[in-house]
Protein backbone atom coordinates (compact mmCIF):
# COMPACT_ATOMS: atom_id res chain seq x y z
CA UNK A 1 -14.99 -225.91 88.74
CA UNK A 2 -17.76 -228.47 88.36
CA UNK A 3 -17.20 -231.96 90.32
CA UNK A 4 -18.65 -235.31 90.36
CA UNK A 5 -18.43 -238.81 92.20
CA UNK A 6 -17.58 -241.63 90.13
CA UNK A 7 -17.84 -244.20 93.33
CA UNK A 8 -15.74 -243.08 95.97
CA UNK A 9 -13.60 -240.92 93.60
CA UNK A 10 -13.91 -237.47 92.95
CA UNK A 11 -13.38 -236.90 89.25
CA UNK A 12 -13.00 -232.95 88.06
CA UNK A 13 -13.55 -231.93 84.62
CA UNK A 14 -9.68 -232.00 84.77
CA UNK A 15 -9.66 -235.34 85.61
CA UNK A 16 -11.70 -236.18 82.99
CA UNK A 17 -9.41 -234.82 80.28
CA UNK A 18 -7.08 -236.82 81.27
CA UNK A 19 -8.04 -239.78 80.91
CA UNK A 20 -9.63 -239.31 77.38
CA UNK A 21 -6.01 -238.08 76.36
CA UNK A 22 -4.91 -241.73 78.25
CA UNK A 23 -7.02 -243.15 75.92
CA UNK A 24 -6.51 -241.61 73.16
CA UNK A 25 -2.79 -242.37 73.40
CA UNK A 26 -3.40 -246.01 73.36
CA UNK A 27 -5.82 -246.08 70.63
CA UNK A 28 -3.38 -244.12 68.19
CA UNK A 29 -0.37 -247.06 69.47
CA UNK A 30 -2.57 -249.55 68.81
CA UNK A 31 -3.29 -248.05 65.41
CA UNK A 32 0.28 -247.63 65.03
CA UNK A 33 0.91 -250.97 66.25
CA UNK A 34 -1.55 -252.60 63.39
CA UNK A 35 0.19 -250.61 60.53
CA UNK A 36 3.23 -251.88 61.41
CA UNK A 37 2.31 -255.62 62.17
CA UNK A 38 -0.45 -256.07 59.82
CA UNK A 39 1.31 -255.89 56.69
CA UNK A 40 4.11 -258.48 57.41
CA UNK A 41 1.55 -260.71 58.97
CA UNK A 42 -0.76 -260.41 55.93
CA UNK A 43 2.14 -261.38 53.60
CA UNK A 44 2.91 -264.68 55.44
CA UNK A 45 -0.48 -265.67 56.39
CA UNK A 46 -2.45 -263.97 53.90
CA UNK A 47 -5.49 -263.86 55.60
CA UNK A 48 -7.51 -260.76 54.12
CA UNK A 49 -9.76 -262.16 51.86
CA UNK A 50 -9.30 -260.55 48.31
CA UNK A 51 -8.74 -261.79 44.77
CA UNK A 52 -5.72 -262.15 43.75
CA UNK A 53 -4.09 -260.14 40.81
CA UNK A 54 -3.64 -262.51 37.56
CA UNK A 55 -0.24 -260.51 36.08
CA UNK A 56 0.30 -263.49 33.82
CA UNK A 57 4.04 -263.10 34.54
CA UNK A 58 6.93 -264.68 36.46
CA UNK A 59 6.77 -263.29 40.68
CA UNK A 60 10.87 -262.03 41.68
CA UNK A 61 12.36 -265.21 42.99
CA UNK A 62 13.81 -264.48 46.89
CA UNK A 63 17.51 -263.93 46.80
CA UNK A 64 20.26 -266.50 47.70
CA UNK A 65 21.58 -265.83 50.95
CA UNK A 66 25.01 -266.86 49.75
CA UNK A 67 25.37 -263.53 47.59
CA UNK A 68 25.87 -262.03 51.15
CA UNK A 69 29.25 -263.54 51.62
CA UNK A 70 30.14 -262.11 47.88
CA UNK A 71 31.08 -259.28 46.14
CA UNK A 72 27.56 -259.18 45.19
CA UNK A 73 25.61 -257.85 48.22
CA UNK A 74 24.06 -255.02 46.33
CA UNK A 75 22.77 -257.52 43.70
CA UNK A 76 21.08 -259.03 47.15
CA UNK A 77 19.45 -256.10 47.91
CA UNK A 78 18.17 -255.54 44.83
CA UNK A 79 17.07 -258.96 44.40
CA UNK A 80 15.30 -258.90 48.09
CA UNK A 81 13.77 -255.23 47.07
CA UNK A 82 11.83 -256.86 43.98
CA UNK A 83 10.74 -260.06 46.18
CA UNK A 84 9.70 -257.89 48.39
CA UNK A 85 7.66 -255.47 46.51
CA UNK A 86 5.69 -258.24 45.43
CA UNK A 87 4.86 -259.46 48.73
CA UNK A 88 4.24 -256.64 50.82
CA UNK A 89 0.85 -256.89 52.46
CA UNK A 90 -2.18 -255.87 51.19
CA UNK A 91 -0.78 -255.46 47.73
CA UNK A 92 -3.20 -256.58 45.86
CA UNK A 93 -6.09 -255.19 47.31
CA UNK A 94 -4.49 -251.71 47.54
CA UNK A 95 -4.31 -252.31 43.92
CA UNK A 96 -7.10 -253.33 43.21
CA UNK A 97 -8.75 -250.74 46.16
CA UNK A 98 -6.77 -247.80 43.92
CA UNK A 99 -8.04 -249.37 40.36
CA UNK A 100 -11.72 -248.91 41.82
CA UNK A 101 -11.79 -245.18 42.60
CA UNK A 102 -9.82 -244.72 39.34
CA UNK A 103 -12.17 -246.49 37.07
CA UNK A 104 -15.63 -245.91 39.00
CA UNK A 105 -15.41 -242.39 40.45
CA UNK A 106 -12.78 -240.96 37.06
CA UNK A 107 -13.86 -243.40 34.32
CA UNK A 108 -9.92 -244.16 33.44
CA UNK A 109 -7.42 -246.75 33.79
CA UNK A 110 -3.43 -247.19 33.12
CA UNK A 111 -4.10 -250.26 31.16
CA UNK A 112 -7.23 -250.13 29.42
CA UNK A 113 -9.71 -247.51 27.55
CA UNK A 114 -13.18 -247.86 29.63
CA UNK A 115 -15.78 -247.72 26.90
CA UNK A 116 -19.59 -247.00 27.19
CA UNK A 117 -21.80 -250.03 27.60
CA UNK A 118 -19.40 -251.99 29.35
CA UNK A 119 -17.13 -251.95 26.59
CA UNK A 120 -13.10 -252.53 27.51
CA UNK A 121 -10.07 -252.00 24.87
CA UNK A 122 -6.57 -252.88 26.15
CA UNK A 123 -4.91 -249.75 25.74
CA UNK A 124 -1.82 -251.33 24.48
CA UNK A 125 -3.55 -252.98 21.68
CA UNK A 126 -5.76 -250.34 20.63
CA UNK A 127 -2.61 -247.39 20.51
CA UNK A 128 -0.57 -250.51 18.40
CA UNK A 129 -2.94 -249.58 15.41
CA UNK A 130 -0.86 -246.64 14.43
CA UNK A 131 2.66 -248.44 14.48
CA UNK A 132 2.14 -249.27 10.86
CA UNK A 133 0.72 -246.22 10.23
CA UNK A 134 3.66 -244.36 11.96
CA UNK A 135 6.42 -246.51 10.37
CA UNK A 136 8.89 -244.83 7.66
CA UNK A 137 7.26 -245.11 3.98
CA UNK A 138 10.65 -247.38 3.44
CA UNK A 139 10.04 -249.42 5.78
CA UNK A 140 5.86 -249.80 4.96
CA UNK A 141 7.14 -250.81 1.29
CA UNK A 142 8.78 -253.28 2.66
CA UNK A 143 5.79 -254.73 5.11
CA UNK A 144 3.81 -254.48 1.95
CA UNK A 145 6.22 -256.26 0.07
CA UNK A 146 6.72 -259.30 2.45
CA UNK A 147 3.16 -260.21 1.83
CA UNK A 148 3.83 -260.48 -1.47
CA UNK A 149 6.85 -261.73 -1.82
CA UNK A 150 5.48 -264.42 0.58
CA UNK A 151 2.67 -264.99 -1.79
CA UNK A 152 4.64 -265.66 -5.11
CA UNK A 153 6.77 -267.76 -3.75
CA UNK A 154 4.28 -270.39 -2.52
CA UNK A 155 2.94 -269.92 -5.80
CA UNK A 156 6.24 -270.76 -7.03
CA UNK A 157 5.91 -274.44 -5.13
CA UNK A 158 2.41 -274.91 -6.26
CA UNK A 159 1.19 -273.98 -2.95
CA UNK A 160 -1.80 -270.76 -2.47
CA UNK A 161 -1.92 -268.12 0.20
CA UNK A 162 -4.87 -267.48 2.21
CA UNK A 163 -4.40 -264.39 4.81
CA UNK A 164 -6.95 -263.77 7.40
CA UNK A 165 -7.17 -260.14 7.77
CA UNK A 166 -8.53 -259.49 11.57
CA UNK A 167 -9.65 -256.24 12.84
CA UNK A 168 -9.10 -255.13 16.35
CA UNK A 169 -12.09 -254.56 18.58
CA UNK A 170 -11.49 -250.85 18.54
CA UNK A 171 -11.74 -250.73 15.09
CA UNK A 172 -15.19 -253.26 14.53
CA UNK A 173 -16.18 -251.29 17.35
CA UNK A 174 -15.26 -247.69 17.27
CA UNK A 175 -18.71 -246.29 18.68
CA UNK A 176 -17.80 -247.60 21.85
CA UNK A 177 -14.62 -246.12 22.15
CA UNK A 178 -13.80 -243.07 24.95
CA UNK A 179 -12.98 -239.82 23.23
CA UNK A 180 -9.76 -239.82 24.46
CA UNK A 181 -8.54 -242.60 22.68
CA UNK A 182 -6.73 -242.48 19.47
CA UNK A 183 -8.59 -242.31 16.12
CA UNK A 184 -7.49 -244.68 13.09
CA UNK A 185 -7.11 -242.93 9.96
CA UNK A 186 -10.02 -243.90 7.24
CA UNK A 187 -7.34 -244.09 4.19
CA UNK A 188 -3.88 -244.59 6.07
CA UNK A 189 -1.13 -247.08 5.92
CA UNK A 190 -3.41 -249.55 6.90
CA UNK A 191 -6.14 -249.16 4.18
CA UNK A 192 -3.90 -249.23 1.55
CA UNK A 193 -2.49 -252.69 2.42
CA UNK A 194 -5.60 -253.95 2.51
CA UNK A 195 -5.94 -252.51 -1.49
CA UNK A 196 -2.45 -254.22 -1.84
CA UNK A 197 -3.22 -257.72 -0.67
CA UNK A 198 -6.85 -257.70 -2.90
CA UNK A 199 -5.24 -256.57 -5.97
CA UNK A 200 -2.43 -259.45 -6.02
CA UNK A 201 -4.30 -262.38 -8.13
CA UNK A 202 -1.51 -264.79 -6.01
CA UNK A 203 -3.45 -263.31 -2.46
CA UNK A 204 -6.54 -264.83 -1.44
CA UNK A 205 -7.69 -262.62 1.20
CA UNK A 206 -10.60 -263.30 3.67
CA UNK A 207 -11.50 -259.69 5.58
CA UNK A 208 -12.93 -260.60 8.86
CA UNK A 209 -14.36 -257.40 9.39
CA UNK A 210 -16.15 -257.24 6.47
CA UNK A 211 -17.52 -260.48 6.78
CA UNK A 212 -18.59 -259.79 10.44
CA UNK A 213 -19.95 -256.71 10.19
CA UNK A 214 -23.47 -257.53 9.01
CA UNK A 215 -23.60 -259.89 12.43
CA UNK A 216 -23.41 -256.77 14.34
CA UNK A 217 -27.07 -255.84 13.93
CA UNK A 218 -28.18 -258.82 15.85
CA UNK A 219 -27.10 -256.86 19.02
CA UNK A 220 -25.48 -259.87 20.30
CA UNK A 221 -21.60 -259.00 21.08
CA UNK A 222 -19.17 -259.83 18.37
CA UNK A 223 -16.44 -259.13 20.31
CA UNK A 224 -16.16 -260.28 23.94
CA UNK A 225 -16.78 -257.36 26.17
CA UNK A 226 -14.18 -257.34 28.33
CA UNK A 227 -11.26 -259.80 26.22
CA UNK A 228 -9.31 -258.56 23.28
CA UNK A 229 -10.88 -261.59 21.13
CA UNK A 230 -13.82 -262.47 18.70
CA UNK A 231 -16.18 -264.84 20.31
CA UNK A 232 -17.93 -267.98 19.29
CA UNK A 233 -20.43 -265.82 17.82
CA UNK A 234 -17.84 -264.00 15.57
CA UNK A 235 -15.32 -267.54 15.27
CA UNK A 236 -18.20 -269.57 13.56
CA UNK A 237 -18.69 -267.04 10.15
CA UNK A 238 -14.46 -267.43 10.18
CA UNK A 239 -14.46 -271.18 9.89
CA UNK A 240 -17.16 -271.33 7.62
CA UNK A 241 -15.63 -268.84 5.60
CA UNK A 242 -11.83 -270.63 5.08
CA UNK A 243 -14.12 -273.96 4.51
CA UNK A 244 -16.16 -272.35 1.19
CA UNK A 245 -13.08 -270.15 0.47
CA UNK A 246 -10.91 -273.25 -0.07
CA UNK A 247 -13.57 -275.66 -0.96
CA UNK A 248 -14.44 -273.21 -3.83
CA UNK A 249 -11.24 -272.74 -5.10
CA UNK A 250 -10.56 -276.86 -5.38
CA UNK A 251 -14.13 -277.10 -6.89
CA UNK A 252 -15.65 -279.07 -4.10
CA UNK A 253 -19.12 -279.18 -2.22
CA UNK A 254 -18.24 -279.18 1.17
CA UNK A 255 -19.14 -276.94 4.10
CA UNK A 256 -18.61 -276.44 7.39
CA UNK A 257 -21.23 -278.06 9.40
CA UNK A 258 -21.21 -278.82 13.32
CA UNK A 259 -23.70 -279.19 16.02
CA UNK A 260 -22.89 -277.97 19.36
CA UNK A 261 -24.61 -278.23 22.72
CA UNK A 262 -25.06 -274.39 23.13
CA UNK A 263 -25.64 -272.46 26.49
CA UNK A 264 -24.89 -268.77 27.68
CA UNK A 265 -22.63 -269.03 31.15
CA UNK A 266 -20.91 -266.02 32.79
CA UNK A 267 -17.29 -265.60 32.35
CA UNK A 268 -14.89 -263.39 34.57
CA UNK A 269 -11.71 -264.48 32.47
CA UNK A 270 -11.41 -261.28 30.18
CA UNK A 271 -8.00 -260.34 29.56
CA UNK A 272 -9.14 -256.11 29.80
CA UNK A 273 -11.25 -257.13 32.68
CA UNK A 274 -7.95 -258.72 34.18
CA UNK A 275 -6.01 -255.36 33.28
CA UNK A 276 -8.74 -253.32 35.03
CA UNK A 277 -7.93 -255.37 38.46
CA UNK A 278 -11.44 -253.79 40.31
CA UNK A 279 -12.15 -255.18 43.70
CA UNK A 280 -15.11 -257.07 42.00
CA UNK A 281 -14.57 -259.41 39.03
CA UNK A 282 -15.94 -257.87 35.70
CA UNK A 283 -17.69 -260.25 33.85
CA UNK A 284 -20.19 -261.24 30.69
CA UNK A 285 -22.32 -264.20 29.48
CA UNK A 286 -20.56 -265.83 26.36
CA UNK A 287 -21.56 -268.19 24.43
CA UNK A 288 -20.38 -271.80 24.99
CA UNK A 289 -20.61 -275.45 24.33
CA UNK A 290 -20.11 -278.48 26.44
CA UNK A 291 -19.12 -280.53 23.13
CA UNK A 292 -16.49 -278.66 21.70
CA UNK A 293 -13.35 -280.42 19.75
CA UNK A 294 -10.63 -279.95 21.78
CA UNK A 295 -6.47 -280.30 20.86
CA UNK A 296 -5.04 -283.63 21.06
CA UNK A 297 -8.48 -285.37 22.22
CA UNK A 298 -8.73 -288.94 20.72
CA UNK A 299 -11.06 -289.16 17.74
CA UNK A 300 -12.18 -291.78 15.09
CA UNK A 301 -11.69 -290.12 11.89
CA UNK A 302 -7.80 -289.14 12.42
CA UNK A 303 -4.76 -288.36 14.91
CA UNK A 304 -3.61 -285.64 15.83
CA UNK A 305 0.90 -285.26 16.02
CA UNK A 306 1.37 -283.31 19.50
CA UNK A 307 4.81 -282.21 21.17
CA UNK A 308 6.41 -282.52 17.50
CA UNK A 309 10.47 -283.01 16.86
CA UNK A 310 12.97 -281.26 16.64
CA UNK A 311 12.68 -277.73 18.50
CA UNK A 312 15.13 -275.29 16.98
CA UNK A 313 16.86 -272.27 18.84
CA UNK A 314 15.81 -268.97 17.95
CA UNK A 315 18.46 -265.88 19.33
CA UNK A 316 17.50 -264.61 22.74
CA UNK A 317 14.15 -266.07 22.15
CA UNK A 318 14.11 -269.95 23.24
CA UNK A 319 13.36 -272.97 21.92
CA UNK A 320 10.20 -274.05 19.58
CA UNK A 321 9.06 -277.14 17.35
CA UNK A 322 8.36 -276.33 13.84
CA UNK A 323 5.03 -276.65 14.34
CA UNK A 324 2.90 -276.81 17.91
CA UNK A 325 0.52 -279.63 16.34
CA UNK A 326 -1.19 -281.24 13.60
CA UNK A 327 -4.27 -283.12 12.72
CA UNK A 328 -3.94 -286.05 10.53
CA UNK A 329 -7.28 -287.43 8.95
CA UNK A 330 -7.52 -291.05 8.35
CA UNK A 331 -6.59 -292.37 4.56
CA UNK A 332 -9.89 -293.46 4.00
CA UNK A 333 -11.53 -290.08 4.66
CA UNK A 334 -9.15 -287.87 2.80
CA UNK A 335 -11.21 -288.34 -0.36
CA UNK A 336 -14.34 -286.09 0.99
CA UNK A 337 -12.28 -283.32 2.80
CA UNK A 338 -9.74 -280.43 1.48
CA UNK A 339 -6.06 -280.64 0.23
CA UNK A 340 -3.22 -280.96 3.19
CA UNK A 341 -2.79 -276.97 4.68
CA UNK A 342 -0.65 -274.96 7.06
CA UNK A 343 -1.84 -272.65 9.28
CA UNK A 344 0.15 -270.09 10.98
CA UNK A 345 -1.26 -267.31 13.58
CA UNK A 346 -1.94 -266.00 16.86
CA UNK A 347 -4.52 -266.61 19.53
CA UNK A 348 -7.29 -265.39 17.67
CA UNK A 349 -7.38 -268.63 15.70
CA UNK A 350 -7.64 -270.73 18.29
CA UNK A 351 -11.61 -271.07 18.85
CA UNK A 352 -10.57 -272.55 15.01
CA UNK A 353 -9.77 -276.38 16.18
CA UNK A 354 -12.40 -275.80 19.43
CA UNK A 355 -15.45 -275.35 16.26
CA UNK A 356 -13.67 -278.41 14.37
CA UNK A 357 -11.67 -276.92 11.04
CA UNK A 358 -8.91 -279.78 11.37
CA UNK A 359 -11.95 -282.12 10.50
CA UNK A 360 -12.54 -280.75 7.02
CA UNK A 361 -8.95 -281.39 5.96
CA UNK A 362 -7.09 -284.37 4.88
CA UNK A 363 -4.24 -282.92 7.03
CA UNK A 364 -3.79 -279.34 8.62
CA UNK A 365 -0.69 -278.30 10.60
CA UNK A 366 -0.85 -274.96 13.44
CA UNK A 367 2.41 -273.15 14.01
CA UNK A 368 1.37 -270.67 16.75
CA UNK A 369 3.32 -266.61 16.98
CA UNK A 370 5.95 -265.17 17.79
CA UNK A 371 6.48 -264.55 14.22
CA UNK A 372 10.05 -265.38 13.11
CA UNK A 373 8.88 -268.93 13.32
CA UNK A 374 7.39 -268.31 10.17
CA UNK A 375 9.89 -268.80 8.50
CA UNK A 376 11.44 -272.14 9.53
CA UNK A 377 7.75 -273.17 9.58
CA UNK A 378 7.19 -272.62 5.79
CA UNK A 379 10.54 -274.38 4.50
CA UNK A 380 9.24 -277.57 6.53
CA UNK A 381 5.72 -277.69 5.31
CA UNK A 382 4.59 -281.16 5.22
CA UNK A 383 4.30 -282.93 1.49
CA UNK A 384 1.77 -282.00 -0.90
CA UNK A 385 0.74 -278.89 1.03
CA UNK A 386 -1.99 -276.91 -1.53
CA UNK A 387 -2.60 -273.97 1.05
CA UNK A 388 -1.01 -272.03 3.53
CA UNK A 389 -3.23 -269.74 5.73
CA UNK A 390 -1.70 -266.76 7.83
CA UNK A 391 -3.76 -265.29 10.11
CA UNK A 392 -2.73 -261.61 11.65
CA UNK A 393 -4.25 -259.02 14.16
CA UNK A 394 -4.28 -255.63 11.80
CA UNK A 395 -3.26 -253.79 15.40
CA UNK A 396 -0.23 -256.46 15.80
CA UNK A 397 1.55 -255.04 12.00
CA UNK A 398 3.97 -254.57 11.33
CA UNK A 399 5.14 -257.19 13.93
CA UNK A 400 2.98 -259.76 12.12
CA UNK A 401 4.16 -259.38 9.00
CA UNK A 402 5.91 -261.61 7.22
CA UNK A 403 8.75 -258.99 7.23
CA UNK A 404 9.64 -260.31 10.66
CA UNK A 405 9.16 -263.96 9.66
CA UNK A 406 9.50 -264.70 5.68
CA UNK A 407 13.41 -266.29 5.57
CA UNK A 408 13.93 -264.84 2.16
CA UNK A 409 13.83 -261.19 3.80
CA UNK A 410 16.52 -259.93 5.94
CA UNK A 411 16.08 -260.04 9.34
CA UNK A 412 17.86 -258.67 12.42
CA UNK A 413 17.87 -259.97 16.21
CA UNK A 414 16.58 -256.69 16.93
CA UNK A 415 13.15 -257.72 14.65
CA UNK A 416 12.76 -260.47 16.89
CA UNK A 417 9.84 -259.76 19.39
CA UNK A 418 9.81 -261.58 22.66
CA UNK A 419 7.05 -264.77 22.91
CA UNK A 420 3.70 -264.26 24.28
């Protein structure tokens, strides 16, 4: 047996082993120790530096003690599970830890499609495009139909439809797209709605895509990169377009033009980019301006009506005004802009009032989804309304149709969507 002096001591090989295994024993209950503590700690002190997850949703609020003391202590643990869950520590970088090796070392994510050239499409959104395609040829006659119908009877009041006809940015974009994603038919449901709406003489129908696509040669990003919406570059041709399209029909010369303060800045605030949750923000340079319009911002030529009276109940839905707001241009300057309009749509108009369309209108009222406020909306359009613009996602139909808005159509509780 070899020996040797440590000091004094004589230490055999023996010896030796056993103090490693000593050792080794109190590095493993240390370890032990730090999974156990760290986690609680973490949640009440929340000292590992990572960014937090943006679920754009309500966090499980912690449990009354007092359902203890009731026949409801399994509602308390259920209650304290969900709290709980959302607390634990390290949650969010685990998430976000897990996200990573999906996404960079497999290329895939729950939430979103990861597309070549930094390209993102919200899952979600870009399987939606088949609902209407999937739908019962019933119930597509009657999507169809609520356009229509919707159409004639403005007519009926002296009043024209405009519809704004958005694609999604899988389908303006479809070369970016993963293989495994699913593939839009050319001449589906979809198409032939499209054929529908052009062919009614009452339907005045702008088609974004269309009128985008020629941008997309410039190289320059239609689309944001990592956000379900059209940019500045691809909101500017829109406004301009609903300014000729309605100053043509009235027989007027006026078009839409602005000067902005333009600048490229990065931006991390992509919805897909918030989906994909990395450990690292994803983020692209957009195009800005420091002097855009904004919503309810004083202004000399007009007013704008905010927080309007009265908000009506909708079932299992909540309350909403009529409209959200409205832009009122002063007497004096109705004379050089466009008849009073309504518009109703979803987020993808609002870069619309950022670029200034309220100021080429005597009056123009916004009425933002879910979509059976249409309907209230359009019996309580302001006087001498000439035009009423509806503005859809083609990915969001048949949910944003006015199937599940027009008041002369039936409609169930169970059409209702929730509000975004």
């Amino acid at each position: 047996m070899v020996h040797e002096f440590a000091g004094d001591t004589l230490v055999t090989g023996r010896g030796w082993n056993n103090i490693a295994v000593r050792w080794l024993a109190r590095i493993f209950l240390i370890m032990l120790a730090a999974v156990l503590l760290l986690p609680p700690l973490e949640s009440l002190f929340n000292f590992f530096p990572t960014i937090s997850l943006d679920e754009h949703r309500h966090t499980a609020a912690a449990p009354k003690v007092s359902l203890l003391l009731s026949s409801t202590a399994a509602k308390f643990a259920d209650l304290f599970n969900d709290w709980f869950d959302e607390r634990i520590g390290f949650r969010d970088v685990a998430i976000r830890w897990a996200h990573d090796l999906d996404a960079r070392l497999f290329g895939v994510s729950r939430k979103v499609y990861i597309g070549s050239d930094g390209w993102l499409f919200e899952r979600k959104m870009t399987d939606s495009r088949l609902d209407i395609e999937r739908i019962t040829e019933e119930k597509y006659q009657a999507v169809e139909e609520s356009f229509l119908s919707l159409a004639h009877r403005l007519r009926q009041r002296g009043i024209s439809l405009v519809i704004i006809d958005y694609p999604d940015k899988s389908e303006f974009y479809p070369e970016y797209l993963p293989s495994l994603s699913p593939n839009l038919p050319v001449e589906g449901r979809l198409a032939r709605l499209r054929r529908a709406l052009d062919n009614d003489p009452d339907v005045i129908r702008i088609d974004v895509g269309q009128l985008l696509r020629p941008l997309k040669a410039s190289g320059e990003p239609i689309y944001y990169k990592t956000d379900i919406h059209i940019g500045t570059e691809g909101a500017i041709p829109v406004v301009k377009e609903i300014v000729r399209r309605v100053a043509q029909l009235e027989g007027r010369n006026i078009s839409w033009d602005e000067t902005f303060r333009w600048r490229r800045v990065p931006w991390a605030e992509g919805s897909e980019a918030r989906f994909l949750a990395l450990s690292r923000p994803v983020s692209e340079t957009v195009l800005a301006a420091s002097n855009f319009y904004q919503v309810g911002q004083p202004v000399a030529d007009g007013h704008w009506v905010m927080n309007p009276d009265p908000k009506l109940i909708y079932p299992r839905a909540g309350r909403y005004p009529l409209f959200d707001w409205e832009y009122i241009s002063n007497p004096d300057q109705c004379e050089n802009r466009l008849p009073v309009t309504a518009l109703f749509g979803n987020s993808f108009s609002d870069l619309y009032w950022s670029l200034g369309l309220q100021r080429y209108f005597c009056k123009l009222r916004r009425a933002r989804t879910p979509t059976f406020r249409l309907g209230p909306y359009l019996e309580h359009l302001p006087p001498a309304t000439k035009y009423v613009i509806l503005q859809y996602l083609a990915s969001y139909l048949p949910k944003e149709s006015p199937l599940f808005g027009n008041s002369i159509l039936p409609v169930t509780s169970s059409d209702f969507e929730a509000p975004r």
